[in-house]
PDB file of N, CA and C in Angstrom:
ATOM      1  N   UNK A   1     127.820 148.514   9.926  1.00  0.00           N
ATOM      2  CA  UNK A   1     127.662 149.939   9.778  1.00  0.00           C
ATOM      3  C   UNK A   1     128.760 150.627  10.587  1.00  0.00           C
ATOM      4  N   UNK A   2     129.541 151.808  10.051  1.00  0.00           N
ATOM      5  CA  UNK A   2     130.994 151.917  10.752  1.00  0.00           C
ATOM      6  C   UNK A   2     130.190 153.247  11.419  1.00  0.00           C
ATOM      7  N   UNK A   3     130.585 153.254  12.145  1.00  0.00           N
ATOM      8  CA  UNK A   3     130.430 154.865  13.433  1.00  0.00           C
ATOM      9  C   UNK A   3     130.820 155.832  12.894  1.00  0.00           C
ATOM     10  N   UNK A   4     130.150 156.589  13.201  1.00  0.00           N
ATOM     11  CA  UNK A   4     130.947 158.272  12.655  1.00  0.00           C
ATOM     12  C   UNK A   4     131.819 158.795  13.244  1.00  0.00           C
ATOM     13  N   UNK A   5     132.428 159.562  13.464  1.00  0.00           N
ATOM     14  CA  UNK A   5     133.450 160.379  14.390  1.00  0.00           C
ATOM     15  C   UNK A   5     132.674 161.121  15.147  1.00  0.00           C
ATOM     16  N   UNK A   6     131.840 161.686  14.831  1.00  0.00           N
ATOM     17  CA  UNK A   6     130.856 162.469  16.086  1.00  0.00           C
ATOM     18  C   UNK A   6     130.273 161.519  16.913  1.00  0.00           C
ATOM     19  N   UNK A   7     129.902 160.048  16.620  1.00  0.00           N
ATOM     20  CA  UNK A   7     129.637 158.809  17.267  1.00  0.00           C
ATOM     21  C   UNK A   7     130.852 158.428  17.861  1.00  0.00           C
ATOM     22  N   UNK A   8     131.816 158.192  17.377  1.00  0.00           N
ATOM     23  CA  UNK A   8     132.825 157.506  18.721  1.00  0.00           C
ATOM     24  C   UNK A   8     133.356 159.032  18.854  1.00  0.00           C
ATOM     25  N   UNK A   9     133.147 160.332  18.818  1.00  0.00           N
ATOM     26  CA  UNK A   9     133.591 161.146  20.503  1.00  0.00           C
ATOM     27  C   UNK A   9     132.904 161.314  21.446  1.00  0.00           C
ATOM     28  N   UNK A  10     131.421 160.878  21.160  1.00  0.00           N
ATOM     29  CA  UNK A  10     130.344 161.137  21.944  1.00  0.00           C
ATOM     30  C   UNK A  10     130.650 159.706  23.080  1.00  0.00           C
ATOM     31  N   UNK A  11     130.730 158.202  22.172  1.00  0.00           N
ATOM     32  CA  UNK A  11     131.089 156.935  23.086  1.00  0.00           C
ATOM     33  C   UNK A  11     132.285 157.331  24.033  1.00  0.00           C
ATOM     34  N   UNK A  12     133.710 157.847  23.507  1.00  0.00           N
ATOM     35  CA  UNK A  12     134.444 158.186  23.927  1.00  0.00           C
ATOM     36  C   UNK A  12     134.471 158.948  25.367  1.00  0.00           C
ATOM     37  N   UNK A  13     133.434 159.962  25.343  1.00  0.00           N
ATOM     38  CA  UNK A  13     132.895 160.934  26.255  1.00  0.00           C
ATOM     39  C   UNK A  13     132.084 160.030  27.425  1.00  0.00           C
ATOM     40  N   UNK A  14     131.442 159.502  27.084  1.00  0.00           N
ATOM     41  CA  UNK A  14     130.256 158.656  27.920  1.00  0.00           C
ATOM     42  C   UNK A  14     131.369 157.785  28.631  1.00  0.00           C
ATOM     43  N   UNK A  15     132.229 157.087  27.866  1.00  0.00           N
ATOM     44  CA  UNK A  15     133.280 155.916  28.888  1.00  0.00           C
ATOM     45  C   UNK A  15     133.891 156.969  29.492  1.00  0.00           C
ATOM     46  N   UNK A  16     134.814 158.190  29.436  1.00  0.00           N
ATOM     47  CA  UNK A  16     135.000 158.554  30.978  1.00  0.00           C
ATOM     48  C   UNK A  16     134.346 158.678  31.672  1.00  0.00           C
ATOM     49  N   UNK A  17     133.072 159.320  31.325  1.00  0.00           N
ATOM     50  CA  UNK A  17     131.998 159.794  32.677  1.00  0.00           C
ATOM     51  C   UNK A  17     131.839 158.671  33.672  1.00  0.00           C
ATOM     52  N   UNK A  18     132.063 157.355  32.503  1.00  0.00           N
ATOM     53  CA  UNK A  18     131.236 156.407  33.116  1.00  0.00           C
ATOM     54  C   UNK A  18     132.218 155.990  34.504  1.00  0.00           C
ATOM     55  N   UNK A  19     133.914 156.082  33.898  1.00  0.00           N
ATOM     56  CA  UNK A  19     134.771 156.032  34.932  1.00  0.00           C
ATOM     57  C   UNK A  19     135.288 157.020  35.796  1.00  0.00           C
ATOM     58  N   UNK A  20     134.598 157.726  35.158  1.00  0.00           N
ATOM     59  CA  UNK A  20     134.617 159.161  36.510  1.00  0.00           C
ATOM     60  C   UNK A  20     133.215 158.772  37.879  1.00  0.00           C
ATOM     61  N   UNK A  21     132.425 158.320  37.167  1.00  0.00           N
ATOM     62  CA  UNK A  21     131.319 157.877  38.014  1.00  0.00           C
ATOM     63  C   UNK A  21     131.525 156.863  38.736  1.00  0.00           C
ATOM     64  N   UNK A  22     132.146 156.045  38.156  1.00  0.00           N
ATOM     65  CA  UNK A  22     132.647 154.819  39.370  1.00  0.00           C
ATOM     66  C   UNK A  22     133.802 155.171  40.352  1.00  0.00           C
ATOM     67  N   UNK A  23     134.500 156.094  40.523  1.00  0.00           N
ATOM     68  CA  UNK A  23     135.681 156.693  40.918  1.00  0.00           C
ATOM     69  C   UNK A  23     134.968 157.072  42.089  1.00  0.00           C
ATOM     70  N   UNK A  24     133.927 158.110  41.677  1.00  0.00           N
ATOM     71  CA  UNK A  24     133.395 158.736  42.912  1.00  0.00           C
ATOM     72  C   UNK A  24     132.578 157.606  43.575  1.00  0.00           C
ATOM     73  N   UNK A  25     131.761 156.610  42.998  1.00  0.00           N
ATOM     74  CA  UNK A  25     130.836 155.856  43.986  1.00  0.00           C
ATOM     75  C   UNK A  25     131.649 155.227  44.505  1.00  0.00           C
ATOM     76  N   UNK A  26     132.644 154.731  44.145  1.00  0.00           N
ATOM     77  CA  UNK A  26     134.068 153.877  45.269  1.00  0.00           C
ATOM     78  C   UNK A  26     134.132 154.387  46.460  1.00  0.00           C
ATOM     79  N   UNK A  27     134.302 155.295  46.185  1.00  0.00           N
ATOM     80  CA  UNK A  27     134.880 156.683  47.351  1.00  0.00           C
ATOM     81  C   UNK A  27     134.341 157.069  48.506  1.00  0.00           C
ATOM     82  N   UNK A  28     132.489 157.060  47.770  1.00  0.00           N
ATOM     83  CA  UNK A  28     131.262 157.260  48.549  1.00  0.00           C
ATOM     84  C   UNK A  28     131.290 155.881  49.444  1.00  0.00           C
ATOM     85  N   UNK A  29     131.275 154.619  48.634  1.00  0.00           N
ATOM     86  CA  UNK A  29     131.032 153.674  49.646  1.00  0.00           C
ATOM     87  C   UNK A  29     131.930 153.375  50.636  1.00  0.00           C
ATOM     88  N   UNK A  30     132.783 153.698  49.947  1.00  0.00           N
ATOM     89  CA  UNK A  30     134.463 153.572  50.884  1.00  0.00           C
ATOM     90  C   UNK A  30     133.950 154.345  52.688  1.00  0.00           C
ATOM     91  N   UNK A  31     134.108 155.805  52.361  1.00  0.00           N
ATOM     92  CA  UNK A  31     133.486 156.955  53.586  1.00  0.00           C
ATOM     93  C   UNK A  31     132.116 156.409  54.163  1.00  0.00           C
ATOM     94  N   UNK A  32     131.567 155.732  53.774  1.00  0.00           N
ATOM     95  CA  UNK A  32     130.204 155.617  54.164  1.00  0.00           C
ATOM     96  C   UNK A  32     130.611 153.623  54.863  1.00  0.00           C
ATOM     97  N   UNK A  33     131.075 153.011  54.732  1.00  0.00           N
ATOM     98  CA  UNK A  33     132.176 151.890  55.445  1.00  0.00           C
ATOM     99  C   UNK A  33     132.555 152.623  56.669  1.00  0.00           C
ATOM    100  N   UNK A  34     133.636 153.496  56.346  1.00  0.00           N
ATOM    101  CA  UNK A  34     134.075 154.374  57.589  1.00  0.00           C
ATOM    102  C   UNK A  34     133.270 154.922  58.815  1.00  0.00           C
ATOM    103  N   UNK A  35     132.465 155.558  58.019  1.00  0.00           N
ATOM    104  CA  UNK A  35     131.394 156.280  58.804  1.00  0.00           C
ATOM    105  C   UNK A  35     130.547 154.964  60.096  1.00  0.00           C
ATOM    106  N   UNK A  36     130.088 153.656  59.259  1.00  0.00           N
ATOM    107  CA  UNK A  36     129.903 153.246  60.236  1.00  0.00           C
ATOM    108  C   UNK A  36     131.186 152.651  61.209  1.00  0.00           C
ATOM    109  N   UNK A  37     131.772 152.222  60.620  1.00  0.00           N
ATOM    110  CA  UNK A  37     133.000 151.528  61.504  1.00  0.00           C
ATOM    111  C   UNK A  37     132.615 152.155  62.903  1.00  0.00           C
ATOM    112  N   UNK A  38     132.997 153.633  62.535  1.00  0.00           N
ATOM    113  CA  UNK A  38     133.077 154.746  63.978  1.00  0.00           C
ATOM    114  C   UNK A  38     132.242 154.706  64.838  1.00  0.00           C
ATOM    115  N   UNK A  39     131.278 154.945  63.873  1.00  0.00           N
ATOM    116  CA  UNK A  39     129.952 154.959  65.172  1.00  0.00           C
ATOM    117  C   UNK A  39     129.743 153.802  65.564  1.00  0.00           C
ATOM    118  N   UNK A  40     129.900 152.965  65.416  1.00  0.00           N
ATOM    119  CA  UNK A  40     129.891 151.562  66.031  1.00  0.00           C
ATOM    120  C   UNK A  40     130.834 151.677  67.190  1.00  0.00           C
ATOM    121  N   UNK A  41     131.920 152.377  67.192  1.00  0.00           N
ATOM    122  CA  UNK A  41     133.607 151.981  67.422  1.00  0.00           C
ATOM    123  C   UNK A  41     132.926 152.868  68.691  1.00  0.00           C
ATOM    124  N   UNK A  42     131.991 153.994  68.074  1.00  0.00           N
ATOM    125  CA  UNK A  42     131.948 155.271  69.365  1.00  0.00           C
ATOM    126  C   UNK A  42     130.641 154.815  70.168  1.00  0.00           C
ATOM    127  N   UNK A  43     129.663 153.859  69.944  1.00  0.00           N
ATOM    128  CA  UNK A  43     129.084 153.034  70.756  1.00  0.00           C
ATOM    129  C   UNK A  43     129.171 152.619  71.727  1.00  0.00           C
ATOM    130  N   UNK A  44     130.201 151.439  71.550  1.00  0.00           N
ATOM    131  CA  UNK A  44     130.943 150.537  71.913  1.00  0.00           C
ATOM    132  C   UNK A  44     131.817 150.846  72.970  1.00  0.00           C
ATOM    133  N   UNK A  45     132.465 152.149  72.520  1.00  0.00           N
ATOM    134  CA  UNK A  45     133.351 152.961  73.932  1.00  0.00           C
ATOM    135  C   UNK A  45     132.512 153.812  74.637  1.00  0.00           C
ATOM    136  N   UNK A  46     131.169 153.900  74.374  1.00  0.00           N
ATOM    137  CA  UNK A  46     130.536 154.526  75.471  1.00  0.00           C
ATOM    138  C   UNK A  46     129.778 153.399  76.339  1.00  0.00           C
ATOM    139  N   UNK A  47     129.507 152.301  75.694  1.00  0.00           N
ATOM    140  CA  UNK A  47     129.005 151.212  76.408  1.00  0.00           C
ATOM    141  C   UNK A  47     129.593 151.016  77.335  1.00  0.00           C
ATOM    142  N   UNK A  48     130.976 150.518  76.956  1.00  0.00           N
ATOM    143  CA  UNK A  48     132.281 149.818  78.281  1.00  0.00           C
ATOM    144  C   UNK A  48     132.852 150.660  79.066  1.00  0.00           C
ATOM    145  N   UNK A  49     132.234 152.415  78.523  1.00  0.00           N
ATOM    146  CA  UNK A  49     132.252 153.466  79.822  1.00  0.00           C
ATOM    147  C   UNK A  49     131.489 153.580  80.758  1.00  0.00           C
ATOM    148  N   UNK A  50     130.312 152.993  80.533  1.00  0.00           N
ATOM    149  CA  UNK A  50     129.446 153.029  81.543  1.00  0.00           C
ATOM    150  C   UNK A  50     129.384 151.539  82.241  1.00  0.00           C
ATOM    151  N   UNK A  51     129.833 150.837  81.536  1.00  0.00           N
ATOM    152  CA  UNK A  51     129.716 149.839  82.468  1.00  0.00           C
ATOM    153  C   UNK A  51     131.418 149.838  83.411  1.00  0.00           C
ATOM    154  N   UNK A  52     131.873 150.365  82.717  1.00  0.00           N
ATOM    155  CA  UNK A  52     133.570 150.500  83.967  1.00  0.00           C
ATOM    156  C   UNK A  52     133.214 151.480  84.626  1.00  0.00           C
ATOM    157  N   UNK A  53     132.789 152.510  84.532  1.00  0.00           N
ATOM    158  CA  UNK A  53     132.342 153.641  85.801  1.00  0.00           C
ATOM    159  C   UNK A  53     131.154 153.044  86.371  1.00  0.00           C
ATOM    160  N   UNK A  54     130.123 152.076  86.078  1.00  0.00           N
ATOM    161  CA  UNK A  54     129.412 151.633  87.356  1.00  0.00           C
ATOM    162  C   UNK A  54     130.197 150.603  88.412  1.00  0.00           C
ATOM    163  N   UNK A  55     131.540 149.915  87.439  1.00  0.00           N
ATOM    164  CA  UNK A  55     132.171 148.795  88.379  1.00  0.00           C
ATOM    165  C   UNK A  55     132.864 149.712  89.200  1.00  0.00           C
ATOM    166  N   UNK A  56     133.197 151.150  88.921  1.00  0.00           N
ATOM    167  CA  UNK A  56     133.648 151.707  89.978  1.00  0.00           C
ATOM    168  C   UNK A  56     132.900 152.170  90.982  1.00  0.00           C
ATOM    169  N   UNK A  57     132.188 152.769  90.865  1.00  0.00           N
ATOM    170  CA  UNK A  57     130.931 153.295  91.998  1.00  0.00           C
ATOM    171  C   UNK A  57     130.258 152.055  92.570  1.00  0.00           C
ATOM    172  N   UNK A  58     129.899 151.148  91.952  1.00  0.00           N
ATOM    173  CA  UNK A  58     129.472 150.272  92.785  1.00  0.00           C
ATOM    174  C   UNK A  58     129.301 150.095  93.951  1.00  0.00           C
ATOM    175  N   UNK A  59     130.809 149.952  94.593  1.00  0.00           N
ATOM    176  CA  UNK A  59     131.115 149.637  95.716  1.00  0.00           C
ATOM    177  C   UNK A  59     130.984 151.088  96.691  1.00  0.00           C
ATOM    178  N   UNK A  60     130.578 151.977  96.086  1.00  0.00           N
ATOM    179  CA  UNK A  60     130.521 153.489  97.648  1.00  0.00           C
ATOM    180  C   UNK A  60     128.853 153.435  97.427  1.00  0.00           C
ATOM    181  N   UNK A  61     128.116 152.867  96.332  1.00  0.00           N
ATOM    182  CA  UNK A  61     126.529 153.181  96.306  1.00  0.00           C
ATOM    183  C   UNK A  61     126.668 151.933  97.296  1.00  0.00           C
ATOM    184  N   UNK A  62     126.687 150.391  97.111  1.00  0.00           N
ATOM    185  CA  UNK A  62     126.604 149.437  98.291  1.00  0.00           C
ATOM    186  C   UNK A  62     127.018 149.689  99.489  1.00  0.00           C
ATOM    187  N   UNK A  63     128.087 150.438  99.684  1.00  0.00           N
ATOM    188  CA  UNK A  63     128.131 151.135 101.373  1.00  0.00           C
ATOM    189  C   UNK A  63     127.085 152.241 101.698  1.00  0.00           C
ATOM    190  N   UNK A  64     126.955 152.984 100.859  1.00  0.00           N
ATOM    191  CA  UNK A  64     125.558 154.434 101.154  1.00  0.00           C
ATOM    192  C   UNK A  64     124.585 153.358 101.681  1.00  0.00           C
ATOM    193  N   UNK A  65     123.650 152.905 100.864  1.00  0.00           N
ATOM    194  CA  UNK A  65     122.768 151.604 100.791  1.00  0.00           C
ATOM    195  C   UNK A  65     122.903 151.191 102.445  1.00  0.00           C
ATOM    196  N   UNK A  66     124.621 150.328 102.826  1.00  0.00           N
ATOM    197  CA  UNK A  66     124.177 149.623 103.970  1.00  0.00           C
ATOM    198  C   UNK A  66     124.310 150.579 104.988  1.00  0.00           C
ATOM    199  N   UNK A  67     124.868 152.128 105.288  1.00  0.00           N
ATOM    200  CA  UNK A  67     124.699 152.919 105.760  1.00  0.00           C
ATOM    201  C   UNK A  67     123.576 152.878 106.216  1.00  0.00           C
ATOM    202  N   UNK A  68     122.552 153.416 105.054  1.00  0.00           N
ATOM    203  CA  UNK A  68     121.140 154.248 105.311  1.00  0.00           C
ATOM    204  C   UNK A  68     120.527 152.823 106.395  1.00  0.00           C
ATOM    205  N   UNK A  69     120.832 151.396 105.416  1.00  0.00           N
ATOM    206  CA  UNK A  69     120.234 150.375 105.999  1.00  0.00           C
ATOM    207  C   UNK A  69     120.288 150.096 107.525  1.00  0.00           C
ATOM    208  N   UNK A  70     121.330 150.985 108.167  1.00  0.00           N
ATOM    209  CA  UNK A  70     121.745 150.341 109.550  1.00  0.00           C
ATOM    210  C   UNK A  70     121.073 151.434 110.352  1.00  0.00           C
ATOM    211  N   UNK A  71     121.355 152.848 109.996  1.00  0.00           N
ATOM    212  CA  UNK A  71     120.845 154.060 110.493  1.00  0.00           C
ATOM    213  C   UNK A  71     119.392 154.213 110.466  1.00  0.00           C
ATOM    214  N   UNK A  72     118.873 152.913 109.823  1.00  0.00           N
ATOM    215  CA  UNK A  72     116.851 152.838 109.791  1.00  0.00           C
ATOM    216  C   UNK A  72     116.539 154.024 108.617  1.00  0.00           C
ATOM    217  N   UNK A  73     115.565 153.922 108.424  1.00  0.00           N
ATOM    218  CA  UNK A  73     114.623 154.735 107.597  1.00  0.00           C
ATOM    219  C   UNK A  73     113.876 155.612 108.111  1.00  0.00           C
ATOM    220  N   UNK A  74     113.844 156.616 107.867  1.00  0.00           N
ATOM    221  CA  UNK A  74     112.888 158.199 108.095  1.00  0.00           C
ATOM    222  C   UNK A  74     111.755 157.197 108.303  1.00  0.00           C
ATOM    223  N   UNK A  75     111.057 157.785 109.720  1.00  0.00           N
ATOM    224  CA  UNK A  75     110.115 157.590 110.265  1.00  0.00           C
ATOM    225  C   UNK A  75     108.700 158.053 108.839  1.00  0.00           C
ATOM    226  N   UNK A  76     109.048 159.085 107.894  1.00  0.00           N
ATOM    227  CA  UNK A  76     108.674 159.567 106.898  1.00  0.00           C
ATOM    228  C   UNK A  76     108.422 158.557 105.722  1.00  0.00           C
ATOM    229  N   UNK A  77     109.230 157.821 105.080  1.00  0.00           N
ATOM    230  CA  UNK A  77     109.664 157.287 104.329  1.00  0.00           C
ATOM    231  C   UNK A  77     109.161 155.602 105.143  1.00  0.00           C
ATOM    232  N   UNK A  78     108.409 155.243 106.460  1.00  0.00           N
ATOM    233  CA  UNK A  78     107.900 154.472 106.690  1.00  0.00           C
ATOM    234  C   UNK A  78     106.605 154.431 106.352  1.00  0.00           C
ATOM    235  N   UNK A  79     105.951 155.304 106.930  1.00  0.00           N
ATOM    236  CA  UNK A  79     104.637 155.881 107.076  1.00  0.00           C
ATOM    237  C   UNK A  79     104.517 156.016 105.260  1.00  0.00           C
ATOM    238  N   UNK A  80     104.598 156.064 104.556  1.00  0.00           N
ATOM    239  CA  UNK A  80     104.779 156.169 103.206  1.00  0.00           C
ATOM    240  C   UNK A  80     104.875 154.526 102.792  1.00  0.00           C
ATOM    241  N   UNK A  81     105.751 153.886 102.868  1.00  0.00           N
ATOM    242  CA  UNK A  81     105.687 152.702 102.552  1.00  0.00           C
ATOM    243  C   UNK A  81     104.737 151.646 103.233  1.00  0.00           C
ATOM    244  N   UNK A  82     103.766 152.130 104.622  1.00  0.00           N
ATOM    245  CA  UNK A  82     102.869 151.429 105.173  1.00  0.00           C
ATOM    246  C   UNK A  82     101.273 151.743 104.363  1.00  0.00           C
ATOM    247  N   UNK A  83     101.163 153.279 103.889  1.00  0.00           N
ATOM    248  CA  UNK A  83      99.863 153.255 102.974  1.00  0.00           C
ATOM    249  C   UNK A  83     100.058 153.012 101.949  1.00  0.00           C
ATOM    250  N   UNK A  84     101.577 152.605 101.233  1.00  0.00           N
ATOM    251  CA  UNK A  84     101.096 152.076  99.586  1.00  0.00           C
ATOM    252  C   UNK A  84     101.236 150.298  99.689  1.00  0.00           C
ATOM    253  N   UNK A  85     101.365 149.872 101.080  1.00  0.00           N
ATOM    254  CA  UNK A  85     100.646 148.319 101.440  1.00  0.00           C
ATOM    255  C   UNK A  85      99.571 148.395 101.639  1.00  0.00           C
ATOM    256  N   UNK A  86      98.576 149.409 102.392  1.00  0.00           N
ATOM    257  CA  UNK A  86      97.939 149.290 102.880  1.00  0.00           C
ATOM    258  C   UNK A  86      96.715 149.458 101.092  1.00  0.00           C
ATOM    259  N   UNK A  87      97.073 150.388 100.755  1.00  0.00           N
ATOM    260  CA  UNK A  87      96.612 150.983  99.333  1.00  0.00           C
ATOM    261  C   UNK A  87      96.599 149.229  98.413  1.00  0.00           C
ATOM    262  N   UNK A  88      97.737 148.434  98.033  1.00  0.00           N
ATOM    263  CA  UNK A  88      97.648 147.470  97.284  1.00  0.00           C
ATOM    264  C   UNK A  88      96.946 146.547  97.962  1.00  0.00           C
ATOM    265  N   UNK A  89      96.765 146.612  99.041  1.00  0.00           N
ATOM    266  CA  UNK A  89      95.729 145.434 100.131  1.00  0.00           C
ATOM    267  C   UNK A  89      94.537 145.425  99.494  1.00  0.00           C
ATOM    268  N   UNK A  90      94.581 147.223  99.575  1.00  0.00           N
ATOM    269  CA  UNK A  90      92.784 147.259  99.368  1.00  0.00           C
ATOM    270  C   UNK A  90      92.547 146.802  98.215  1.00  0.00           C
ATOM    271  N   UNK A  91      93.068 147.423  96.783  1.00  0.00           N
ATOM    272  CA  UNK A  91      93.081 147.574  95.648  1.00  0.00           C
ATOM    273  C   UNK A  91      92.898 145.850  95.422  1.00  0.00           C
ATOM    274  N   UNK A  92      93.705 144.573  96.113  1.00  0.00           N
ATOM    275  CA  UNK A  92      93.278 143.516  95.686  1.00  0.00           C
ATOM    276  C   UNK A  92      91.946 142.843  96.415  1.00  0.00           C
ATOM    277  N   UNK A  93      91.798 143.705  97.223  1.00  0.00           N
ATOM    278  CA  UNK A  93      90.721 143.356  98.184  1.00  0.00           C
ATOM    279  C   UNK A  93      89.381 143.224  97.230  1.00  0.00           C
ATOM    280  N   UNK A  94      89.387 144.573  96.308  1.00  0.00           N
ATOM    281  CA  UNK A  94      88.127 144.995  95.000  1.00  0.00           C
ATOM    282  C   UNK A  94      88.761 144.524  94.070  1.00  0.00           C
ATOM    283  N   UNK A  95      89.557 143.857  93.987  1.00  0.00           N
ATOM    284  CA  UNK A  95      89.600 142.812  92.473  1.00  0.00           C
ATOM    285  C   UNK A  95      89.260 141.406  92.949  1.00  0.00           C
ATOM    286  N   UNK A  96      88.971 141.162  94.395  1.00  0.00           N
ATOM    287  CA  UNK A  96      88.196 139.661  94.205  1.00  0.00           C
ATOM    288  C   UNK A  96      87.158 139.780  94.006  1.00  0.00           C
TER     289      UNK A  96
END
């Protein structure tokens, strides 16, 4: 059965769309590839920012630290750490 001419302009019509449609989904997947690349890429450089700015500080928080450590602890900040021993004493005292 041979096609009509209003049948192959209509086929005619449908095969560009069809390659107009693949043109754009290329394109889409292409940008959407990209898209992650980056955010991965912008992850990744915020990760190894924070871990290179803690290798820098490091070393002045470990001196603060042995500072405070040598200069003793607030008589405050004792008395505080003697009732939350005294507090977990009890607390296992009523769980035997």
């Amino acid at each position: 059965m041979p096609m009509t001419p209003e049948e192959k302009s209509l086929l005619e019509r449908t095969a560009a769309l069809v390659q107009e449609n693949n043109k754009i989904l290329i394109g889409l997947r292409r940008s959407n590839r990209v898209s992650v690349a980056l955010r991965v890429a912008y992850w990744a450089l915020i990760i190894v920012l924070s871990f290179g700015a803690y290798y820098l500080i490091q070393p002045y928080v470990t001196m603060m630290l042995n500072t405070f450590g040598q200069a003793g602890a607030p008589s405050g900040l004792q008395n505080d750490m003697s009732q939350a021993q005294n507090t977990a004493s009890l607390l296992r005292d009523l769980l035997k």
